[in-house]
N, C-alpha and C. Protein backbone atom coordinates (compact mmCIF):
# COMPACT_ATOMS: atom_id res chain seq x y z
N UNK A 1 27.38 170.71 11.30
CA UNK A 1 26.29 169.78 11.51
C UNK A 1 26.53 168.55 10.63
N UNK A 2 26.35 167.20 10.88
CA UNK A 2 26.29 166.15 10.52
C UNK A 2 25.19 165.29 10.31
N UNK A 3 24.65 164.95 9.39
CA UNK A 3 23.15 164.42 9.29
C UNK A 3 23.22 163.01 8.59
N UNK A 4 22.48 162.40 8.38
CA UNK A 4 22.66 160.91 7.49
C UNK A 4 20.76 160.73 7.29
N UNK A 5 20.75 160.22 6.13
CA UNK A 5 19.66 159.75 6.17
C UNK A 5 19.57 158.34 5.53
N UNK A 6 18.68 157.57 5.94
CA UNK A 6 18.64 156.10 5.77
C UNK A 6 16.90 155.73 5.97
N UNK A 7 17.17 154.84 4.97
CA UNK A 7 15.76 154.26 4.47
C UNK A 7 15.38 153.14 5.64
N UNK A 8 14.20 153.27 5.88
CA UNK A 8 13.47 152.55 6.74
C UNK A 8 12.64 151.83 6.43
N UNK A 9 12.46 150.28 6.48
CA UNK A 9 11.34 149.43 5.97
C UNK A 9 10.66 149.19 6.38
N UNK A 10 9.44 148.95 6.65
CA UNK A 10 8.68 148.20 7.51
C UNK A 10 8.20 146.77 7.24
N UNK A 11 7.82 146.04 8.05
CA UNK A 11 7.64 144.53 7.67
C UNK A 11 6.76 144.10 8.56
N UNK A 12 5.90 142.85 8.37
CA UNK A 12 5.13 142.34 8.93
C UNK A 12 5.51 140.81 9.28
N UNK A 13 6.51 140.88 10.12
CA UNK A 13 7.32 140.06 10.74
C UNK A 13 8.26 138.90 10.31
N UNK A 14 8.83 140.20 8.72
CA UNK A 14 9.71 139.47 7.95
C UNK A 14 11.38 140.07 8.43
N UNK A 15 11.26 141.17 9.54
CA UNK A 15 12.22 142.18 9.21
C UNK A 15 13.78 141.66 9.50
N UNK A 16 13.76 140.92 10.36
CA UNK A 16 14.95 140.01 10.94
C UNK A 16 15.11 139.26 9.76
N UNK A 17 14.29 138.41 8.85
CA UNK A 17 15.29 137.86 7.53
C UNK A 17 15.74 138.57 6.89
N UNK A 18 14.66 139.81 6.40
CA UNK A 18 15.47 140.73 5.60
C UNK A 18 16.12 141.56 6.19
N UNK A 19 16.49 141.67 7.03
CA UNK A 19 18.15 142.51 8.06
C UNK A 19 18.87 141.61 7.64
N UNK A 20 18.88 139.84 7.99
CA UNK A 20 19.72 139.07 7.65
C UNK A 20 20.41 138.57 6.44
N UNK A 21 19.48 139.16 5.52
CA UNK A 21 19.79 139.30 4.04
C UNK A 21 20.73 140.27 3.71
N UNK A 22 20.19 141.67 3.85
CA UNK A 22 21.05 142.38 3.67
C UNK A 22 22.43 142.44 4.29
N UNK A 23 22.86 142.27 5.52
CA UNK A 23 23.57 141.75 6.32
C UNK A 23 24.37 141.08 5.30
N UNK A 24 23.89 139.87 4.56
CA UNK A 24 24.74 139.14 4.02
C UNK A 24 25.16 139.59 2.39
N UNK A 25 24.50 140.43 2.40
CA UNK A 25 24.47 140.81 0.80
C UNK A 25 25.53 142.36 0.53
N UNK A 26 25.31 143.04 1.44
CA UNK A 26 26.71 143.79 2.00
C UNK A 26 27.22 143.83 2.67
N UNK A 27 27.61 142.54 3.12
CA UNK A 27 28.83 142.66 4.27
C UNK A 27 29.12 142.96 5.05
N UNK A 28 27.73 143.53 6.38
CA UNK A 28 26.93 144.46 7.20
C UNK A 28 27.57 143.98 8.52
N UNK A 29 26.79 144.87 9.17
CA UNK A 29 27.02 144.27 10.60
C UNK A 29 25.43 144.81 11.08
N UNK A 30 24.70 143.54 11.58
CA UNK A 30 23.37 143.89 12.17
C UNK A 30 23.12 144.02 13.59
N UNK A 31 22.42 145.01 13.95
CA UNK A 31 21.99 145.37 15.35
C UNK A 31 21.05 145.51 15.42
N UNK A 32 20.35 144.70 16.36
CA UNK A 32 18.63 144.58 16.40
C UNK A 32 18.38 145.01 17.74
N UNK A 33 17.24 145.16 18.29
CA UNK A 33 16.24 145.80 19.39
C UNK A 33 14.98 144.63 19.10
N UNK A 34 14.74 143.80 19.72
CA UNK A 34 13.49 143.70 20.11
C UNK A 34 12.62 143.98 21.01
N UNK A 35 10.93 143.55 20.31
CA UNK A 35 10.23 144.22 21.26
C UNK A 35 9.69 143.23 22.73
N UNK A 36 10.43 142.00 22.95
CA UNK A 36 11.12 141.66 24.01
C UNK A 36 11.83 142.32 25.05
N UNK A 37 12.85 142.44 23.91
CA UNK A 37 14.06 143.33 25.09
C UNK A 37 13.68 144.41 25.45
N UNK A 38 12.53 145.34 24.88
CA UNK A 38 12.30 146.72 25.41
C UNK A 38 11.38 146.59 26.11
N UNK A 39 10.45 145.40 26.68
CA UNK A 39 9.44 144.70 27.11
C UNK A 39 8.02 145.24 26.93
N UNK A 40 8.12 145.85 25.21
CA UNK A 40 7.09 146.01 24.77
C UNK A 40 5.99 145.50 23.78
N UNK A 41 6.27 144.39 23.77
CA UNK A 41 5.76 143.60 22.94
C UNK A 41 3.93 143.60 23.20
N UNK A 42 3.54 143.78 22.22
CA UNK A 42 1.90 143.90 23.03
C UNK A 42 1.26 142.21 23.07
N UNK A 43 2.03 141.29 22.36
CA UNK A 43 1.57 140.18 22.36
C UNK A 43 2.62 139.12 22.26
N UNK A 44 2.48 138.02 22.94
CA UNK A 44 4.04 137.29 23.20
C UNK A 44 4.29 136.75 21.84
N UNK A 45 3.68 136.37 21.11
CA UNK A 45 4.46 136.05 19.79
C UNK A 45 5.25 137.06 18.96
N UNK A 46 5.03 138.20 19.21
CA UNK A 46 5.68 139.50 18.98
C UNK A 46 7.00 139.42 19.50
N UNK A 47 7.19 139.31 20.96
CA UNK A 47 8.41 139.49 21.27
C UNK A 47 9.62 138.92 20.68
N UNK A 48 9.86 138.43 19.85
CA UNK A 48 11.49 138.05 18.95
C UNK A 48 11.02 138.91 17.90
N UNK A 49 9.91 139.43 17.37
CA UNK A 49 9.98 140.46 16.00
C UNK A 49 11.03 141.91 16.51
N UNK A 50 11.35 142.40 15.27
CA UNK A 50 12.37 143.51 15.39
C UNK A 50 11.23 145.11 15.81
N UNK A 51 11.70 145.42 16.84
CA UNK A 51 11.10 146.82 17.25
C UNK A 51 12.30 147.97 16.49
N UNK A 52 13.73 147.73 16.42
CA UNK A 52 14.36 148.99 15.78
C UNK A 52 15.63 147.30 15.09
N UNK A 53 15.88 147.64 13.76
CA UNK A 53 17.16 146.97 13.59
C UNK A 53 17.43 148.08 12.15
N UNK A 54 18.85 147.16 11.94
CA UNK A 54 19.84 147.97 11.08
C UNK A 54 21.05 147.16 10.73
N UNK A 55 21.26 147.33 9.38
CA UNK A 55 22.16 146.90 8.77
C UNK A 55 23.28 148.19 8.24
N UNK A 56 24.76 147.94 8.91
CA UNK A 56 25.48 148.98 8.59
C UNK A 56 26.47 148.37 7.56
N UNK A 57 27.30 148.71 6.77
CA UNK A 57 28.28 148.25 5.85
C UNK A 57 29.47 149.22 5.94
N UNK A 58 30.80 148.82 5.76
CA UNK A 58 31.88 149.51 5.54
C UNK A 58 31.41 150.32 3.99
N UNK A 59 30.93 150.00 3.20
CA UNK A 59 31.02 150.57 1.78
C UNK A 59 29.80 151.99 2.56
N UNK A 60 29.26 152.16 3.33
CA UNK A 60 28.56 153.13 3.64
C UNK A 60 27.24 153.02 3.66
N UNK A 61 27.05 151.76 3.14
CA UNK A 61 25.36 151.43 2.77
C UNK A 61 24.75 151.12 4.33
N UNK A 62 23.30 151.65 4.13
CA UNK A 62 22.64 151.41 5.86
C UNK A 62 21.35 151.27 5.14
N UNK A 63 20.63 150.31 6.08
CA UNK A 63 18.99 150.41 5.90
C UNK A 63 18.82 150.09 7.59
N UNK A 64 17.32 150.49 7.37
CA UNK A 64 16.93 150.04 8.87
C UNK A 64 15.61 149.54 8.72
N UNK A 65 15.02 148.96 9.69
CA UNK A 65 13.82 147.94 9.31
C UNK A 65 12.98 147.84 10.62
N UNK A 66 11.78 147.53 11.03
CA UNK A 66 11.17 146.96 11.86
C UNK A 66 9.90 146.18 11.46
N UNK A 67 9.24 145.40 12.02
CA UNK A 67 8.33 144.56 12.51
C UNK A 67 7.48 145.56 12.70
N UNK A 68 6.03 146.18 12.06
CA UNK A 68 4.75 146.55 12.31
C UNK A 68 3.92 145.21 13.45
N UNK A 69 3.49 146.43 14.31
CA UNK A 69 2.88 145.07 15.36
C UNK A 69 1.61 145.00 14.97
N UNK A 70 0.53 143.90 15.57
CA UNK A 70 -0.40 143.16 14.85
C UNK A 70 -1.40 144.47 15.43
N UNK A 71 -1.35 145.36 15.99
CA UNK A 71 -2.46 146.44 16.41
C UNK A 71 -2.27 147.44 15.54
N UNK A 72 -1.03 147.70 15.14
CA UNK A 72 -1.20 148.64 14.00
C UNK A 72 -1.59 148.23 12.90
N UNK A 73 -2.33 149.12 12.22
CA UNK A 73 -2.29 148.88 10.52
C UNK A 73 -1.48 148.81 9.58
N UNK A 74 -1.38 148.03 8.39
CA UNK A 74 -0.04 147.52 7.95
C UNK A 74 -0.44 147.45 6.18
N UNK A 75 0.16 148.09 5.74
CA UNK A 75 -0.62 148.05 4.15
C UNK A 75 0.69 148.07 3.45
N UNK A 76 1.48 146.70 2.71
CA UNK A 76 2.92 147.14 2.22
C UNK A 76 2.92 148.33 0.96
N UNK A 77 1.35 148.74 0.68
CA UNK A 77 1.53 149.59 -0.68
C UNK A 77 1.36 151.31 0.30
N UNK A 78 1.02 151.35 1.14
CA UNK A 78 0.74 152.44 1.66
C UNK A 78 1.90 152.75 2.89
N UNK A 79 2.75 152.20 3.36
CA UNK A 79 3.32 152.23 4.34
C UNK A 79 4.87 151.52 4.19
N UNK A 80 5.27 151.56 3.09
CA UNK A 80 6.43 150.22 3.13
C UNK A 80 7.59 150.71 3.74
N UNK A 81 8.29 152.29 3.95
CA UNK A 81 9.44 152.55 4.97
C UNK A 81 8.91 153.69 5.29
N UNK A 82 9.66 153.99 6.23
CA UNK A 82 10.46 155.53 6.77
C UNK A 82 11.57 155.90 6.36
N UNK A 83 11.48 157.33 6.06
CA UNK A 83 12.90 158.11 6.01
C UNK A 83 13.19 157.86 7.42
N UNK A 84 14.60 158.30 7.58
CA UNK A 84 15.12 158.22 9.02
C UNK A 84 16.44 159.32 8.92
N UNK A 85 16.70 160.05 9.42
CA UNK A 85 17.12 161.38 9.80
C UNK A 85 18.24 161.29 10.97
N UNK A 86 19.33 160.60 11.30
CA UNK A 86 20.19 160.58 12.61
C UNK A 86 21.38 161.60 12.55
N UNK A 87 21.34 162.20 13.10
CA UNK A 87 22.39 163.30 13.87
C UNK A 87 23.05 162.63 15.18
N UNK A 88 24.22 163.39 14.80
CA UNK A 88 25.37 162.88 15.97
C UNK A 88 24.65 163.99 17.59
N UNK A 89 23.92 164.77 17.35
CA UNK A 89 23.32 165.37 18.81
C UNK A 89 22.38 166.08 18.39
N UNK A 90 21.57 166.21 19.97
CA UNK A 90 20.14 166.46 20.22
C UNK A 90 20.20 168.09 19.00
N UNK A 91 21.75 168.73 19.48
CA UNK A 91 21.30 170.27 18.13
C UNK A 91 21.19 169.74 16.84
N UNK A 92 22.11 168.86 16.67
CA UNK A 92 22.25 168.70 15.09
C UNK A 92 20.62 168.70 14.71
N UNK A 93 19.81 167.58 15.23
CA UNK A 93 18.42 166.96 14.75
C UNK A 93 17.27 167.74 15.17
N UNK A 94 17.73 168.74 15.98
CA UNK A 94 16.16 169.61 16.48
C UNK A 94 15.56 170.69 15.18
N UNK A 95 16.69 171.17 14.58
CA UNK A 95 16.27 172.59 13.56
C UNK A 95 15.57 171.66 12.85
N UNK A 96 16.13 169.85 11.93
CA UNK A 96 15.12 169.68 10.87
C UNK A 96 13.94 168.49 11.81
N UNK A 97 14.13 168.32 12.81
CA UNK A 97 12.65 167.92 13.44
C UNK A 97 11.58 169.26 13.21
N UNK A 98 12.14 170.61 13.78
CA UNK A 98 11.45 171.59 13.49
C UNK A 98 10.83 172.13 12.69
N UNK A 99 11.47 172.20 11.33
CA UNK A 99 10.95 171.97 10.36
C UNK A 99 10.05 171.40 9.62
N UNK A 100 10.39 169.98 10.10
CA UNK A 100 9.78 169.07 9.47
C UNK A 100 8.41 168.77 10.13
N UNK A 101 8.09 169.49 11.26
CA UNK A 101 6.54 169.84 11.98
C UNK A 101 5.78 170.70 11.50
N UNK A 102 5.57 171.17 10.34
CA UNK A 102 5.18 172.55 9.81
C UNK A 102 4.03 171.53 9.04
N UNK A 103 2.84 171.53 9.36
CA UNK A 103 1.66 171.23 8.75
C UNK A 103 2.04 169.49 8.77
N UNK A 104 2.41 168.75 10.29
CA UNK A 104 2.89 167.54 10.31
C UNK A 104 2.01 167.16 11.12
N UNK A 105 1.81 165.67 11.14
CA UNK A 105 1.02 165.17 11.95
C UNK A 105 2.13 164.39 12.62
N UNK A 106 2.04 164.61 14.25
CA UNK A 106 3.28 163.93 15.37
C UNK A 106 2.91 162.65 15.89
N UNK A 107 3.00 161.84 15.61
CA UNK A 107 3.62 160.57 15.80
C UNK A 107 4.13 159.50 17.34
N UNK A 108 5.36 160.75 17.59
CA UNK A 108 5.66 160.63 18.73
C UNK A 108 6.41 161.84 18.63
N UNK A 109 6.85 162.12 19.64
CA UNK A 109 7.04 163.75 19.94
C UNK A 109 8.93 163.46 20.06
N UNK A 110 9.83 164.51 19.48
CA UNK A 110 11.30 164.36 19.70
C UNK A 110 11.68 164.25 21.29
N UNK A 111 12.22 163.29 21.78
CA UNK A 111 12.44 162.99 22.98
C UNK A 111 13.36 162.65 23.16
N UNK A 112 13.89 162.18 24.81
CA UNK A 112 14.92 161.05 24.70
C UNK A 112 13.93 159.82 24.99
N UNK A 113 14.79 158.43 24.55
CA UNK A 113 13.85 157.26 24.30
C UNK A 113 14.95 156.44 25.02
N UNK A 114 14.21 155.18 25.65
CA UNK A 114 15.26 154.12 26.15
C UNK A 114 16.24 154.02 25.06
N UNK A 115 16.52 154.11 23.85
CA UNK A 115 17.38 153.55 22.90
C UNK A 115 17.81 154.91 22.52
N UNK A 116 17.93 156.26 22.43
CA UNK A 116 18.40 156.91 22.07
C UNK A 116 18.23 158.51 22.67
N UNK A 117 19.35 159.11 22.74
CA UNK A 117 19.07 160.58 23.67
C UNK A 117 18.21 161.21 23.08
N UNK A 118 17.63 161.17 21.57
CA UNK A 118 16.26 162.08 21.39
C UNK A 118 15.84 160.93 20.09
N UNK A 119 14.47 160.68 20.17
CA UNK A 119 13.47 159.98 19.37
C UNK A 119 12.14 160.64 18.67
N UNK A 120 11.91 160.94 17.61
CA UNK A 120 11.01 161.53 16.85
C UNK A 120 10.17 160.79 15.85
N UNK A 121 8.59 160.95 15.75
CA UNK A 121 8.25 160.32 14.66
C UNK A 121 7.28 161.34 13.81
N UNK A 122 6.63 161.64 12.72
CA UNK A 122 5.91 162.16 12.23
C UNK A 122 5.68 161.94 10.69
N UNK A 123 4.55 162.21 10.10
CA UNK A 123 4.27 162.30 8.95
C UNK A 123 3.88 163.78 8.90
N UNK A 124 4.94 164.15 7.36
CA UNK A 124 4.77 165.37 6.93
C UNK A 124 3.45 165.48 6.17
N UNK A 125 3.59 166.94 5.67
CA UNK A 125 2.42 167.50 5.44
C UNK A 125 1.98 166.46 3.75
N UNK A 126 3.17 165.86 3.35
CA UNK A 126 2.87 165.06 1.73
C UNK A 126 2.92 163.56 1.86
N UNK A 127 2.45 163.48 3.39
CA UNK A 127 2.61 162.35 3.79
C UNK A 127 3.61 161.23 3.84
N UNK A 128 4.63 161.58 3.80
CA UNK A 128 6.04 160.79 4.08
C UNK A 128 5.89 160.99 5.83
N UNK A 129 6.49 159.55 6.37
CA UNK A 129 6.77 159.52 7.37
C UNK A 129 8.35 159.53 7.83
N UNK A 130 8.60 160.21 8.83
CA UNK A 130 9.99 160.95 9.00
C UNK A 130 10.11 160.35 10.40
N UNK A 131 11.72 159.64 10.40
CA UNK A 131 12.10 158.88 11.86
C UNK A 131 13.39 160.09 11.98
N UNK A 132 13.48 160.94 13.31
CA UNK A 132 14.47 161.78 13.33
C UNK A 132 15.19 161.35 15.08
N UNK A 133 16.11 160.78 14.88
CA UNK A 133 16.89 160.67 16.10
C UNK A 133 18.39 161.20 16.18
N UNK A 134 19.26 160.39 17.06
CA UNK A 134 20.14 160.98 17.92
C UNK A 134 21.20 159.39 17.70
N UNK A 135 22.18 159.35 17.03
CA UNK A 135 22.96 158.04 17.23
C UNK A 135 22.87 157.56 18.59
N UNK A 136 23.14 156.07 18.81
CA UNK A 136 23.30 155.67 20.13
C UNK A 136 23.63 154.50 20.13
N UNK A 137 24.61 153.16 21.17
CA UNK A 137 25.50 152.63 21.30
C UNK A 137 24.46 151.61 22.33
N UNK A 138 23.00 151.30 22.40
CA UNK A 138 22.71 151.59 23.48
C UNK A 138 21.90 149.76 22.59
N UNK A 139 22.21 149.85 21.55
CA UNK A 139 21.50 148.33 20.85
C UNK A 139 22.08 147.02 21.03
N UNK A 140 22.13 146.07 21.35
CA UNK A 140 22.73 144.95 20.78
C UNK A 140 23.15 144.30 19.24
N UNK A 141 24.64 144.33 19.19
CA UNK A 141 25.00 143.95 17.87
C UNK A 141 24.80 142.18 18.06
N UNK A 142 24.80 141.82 16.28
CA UNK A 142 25.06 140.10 16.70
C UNK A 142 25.76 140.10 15.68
């Protein structure tokens, strides 16, 4: 089994500078998703904010980031990332999705998602919120 875990930020429609920062600060390569391109934007000024991005680096360093939309609630002291959990396949990531449902509140349920063969969200029982997916090829790099 192969697992990775990577820190997740959230932002209130800073997340594309700071992808672009980091990007430049390790030597990254960024791949963004907007909520344009997934044509979910709930409000058109939304659509260029980041719905999934990520900064990868040869030295191994990764973060990932999105844009909180203006309907959710957004508190940077109560909410500032996600863990994030990616497995190379749907087995690798199901035993600790499974797990990680044990007195969890679900989020979104492990699936496949337009962007990836299985998508998971939840907050555990100590209140950390847990992003558990499935690698996928399926983003636009820039």
């Amino acid at each position: 089994m192969n697992l990775k875990s990577t820190t997740h930020v959230n932002f209130r429609g800073d997340a594309r500078a700071a992808l672009e920062f980091y990007r430049d600060v390790f030597d990254g390569e960024l791949t963004v998703i907007t909520y344009g391109m997934m044509n979910a934007a709930q409000r058109p000024e939304e659509a260029d904010q980041i719905m999934w991005g990520q900064v990868s680096a040869p030295s191994g360093f990764a973060i990932m980031a999105f844009d909180v939309p203006a309907d959710r609630p957004y508190d940077k002291g109560v909410a500032p990332f996600f863990e994030s959990v990616r497995g190379q396949s749907v087995e690798d990531v199901t035993p600790v999705w499974e797990r990680l449902c044990a007195g969890a509140t679900i989020l979104q349920e492990l699936k496949p998602s337009p962007w990836a063969p299985a998508y998971g969200m939840l907050t555990d029982r100590f209140g950390v919120t847990w992003v558990v997916d499935v690698a996928s090829d399926t983003a636009h790099t820039m």
